[in-house]
C-alpha atoms as a PDB file:
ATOM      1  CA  UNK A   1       2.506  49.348 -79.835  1.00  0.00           C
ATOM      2  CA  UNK A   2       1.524  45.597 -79.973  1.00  0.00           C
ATOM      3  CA  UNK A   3       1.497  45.865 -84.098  1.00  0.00           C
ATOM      4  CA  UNK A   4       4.903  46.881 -84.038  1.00  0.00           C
ATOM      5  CA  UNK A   5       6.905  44.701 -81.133  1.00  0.00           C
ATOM      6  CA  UNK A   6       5.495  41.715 -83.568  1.00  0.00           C
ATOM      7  CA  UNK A   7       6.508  43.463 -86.925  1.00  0.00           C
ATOM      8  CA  UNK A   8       9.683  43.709 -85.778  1.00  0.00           C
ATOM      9  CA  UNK A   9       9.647  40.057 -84.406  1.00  0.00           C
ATOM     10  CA  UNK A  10       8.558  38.958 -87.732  1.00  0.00           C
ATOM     11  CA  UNK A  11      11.228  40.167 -89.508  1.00  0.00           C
ATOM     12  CA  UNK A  12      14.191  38.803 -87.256  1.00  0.00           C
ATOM     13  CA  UNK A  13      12.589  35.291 -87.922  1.00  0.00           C
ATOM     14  CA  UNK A  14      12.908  35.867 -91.848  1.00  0.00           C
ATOM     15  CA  UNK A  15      16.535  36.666 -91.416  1.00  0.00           C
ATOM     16  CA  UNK A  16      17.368  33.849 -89.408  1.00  0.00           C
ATOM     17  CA  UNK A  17      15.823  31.112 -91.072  1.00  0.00           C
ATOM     18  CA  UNK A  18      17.269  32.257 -94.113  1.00  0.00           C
ATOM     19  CA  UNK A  19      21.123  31.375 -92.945  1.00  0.00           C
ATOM     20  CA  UNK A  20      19.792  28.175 -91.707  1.00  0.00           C
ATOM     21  CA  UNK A  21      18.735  26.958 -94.368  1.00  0.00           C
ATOM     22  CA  UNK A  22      21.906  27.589 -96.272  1.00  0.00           C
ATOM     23  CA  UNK A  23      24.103  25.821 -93.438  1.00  0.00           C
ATOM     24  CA  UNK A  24      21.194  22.794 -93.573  1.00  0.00           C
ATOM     25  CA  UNK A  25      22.018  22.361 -97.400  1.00  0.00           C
ATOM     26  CA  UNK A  26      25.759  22.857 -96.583  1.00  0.00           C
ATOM     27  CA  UNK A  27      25.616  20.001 -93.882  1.00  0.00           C
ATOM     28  CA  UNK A  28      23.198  17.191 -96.518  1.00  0.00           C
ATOM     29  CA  UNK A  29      25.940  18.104 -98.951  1.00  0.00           C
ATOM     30  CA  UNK A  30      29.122  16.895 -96.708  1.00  0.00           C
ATOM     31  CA  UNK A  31      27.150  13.858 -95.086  1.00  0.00           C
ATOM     32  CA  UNK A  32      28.012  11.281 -97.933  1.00  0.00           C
ATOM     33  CA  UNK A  33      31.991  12.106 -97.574  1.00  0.00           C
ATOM     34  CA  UNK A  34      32.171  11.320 -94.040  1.00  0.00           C
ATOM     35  CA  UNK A  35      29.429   7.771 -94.041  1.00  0.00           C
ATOM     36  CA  UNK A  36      32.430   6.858 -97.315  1.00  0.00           C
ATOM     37  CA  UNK A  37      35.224   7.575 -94.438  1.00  0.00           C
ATOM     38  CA  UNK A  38      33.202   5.824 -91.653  1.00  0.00           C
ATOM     39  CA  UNK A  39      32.993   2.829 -93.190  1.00  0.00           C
ATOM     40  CA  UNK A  40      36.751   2.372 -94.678  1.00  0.00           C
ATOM     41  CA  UNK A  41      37.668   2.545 -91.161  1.00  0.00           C
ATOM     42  CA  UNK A  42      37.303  -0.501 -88.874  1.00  0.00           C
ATOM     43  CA  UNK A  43      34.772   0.218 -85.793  1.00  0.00           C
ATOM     44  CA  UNK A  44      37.511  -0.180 -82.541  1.00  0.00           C
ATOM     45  CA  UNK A  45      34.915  -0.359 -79.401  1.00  0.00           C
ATOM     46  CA  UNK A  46      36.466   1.833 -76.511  1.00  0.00           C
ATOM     47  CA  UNK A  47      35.031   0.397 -72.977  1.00  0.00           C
ATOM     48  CA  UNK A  48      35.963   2.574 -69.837  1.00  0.00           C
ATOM     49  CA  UNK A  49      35.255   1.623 -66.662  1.00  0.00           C
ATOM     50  CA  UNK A  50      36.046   2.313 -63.268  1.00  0.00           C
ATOM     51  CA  UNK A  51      35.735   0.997 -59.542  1.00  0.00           C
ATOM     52  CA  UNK A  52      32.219  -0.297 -58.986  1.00  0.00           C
ATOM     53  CA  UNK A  53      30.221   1.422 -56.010  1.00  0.00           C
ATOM     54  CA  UNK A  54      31.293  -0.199 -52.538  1.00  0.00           C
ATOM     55  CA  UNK A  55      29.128   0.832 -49.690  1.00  0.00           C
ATOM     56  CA  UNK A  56      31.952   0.908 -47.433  1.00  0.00           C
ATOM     57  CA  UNK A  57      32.497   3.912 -49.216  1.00  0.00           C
ATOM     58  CA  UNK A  58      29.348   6.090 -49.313  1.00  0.00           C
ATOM     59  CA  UNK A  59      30.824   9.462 -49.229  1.00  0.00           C
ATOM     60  CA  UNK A  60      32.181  11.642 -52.460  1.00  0.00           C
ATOM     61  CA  UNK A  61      35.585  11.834 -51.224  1.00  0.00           C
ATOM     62  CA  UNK A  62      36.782   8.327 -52.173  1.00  0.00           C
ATOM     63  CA  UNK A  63      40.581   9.075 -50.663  1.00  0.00           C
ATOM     64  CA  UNK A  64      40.167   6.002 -48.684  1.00  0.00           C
ATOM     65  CA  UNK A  65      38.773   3.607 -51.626  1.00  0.00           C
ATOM     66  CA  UNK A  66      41.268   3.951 -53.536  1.00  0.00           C
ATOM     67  CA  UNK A  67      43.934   3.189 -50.307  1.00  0.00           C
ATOM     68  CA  UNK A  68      41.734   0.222 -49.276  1.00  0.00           C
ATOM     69  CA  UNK A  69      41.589  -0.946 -53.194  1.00  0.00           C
ATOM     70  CA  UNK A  70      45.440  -0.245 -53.642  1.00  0.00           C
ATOM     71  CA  UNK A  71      45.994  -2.768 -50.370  1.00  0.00           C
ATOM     72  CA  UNK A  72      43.726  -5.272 -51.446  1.00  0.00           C
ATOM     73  CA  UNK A  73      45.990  -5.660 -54.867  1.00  0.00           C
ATOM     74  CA  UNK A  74      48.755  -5.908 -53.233  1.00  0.00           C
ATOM     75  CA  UNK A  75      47.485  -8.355 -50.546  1.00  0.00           C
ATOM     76  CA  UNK A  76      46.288 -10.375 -53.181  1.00  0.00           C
ATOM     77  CA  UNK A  77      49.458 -10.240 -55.704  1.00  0.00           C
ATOM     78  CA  UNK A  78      51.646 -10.886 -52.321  1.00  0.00           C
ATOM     79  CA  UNK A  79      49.036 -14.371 -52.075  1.00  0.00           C
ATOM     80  CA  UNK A  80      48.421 -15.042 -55.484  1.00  0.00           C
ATOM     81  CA  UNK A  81      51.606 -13.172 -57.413  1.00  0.00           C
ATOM     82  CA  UNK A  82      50.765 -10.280 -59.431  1.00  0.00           C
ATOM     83  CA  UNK A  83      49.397 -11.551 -62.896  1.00  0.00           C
ATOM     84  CA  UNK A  84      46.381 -13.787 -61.079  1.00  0.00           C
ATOM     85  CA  UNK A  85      43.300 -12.796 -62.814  1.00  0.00           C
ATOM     86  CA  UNK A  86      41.926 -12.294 -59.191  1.00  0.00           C
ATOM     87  CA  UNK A  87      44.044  -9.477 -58.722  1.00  0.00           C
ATOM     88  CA  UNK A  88      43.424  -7.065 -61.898  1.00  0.00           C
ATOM     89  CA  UNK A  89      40.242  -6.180 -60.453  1.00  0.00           C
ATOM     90  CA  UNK A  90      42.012  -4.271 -57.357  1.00  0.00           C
ATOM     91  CA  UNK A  91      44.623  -3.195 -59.860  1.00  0.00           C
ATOM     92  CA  UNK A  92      42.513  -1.936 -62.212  1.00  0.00           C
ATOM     93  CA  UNK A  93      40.123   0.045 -59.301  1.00  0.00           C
ATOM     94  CA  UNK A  94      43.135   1.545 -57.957  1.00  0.00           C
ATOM     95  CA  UNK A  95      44.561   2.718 -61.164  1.00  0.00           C
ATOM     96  CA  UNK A  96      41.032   4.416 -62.199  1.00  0.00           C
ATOM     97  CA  UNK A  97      40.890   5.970 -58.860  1.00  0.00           C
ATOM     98  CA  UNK A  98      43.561   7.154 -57.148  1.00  0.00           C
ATOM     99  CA  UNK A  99      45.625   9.928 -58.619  1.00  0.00           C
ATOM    100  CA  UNK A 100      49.062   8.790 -60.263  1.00  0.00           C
ATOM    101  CA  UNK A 101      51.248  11.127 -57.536  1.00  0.00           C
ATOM    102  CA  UNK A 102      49.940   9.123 -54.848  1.00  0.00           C
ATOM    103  CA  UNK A 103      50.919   6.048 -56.548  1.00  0.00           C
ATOM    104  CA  UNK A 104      54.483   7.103 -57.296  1.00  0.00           C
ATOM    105  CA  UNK A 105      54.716   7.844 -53.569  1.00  0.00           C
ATOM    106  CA  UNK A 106      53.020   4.860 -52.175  1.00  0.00           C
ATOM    107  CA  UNK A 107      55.655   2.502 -54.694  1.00  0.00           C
ATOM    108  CA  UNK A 108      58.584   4.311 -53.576  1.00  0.00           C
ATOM    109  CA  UNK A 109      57.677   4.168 -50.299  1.00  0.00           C
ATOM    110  CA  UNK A 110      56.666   0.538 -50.375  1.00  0.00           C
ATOM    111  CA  UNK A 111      60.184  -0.039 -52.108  1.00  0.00           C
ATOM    112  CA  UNK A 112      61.948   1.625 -48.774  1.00  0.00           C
ATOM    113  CA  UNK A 113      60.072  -0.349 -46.805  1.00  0.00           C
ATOM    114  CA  UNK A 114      58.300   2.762 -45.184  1.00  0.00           C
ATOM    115  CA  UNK A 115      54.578   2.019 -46.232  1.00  0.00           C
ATOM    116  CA  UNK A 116      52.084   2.229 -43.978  1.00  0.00           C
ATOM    117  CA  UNK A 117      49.758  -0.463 -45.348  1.00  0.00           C
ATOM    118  CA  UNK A 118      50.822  -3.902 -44.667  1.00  0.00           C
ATOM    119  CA  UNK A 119      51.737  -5.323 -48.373  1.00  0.00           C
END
């Protein structure tokens, strides 16, 4: 029984490395058309980022970060004004956090003069 369990083995290797191979060639064969395209094409570096860790905030749900983080910018833009270089650090925390729905709501309600924060 052992003779044949590895005959049999055997034989599915063959016929796998045999498509492989063909899809190896296929893939060398394509590689100098797309280093040509890479290269016509100016690199265009892509950072993303998003609020650092704040121990005030150890747990997963970070509801409340992104509240605090949406007060602090507008504490600060209500101090400072909006376009202070202080102040895009809060705004862009809150933006990466909290979910855009919230934000609509929190503006509008900010705009009626019904939000709960203080700013």
């Amino acid at each position: 029984m052992g003779n044949s369990i590895s005959a049999v083995y055997c034989e599915e290797e063959a016929v796998v490395d045999e498509p492989v191979a063909e899809v190896e060639e296929e893939a060398v064969a394509e590689e100098p058309e797309e280093e040509e395209e890479e290269e016509e094409e100016p690199e265009i570096e892509v950072k993303l980022e998003t609020a650092p860790h704040d121990p005030r905030f150890p747990t997963t749900n970070q509801a409340r970060h992104c509240y605090t983080r949406y007060n602090e910018f507008h504490k600060c833009a209500a101090e400072k004004g909006e376009d202070a270089e202080d102040c895009k650090f809060f705004q862009k925390a809150y933006r990466s956090m909290c979910p855009n729905i919230w934000l609509e709501k929190w503006n509008e309600e900010r705009e009626e003069g019904t939000f709960a924060g203080r700013y």
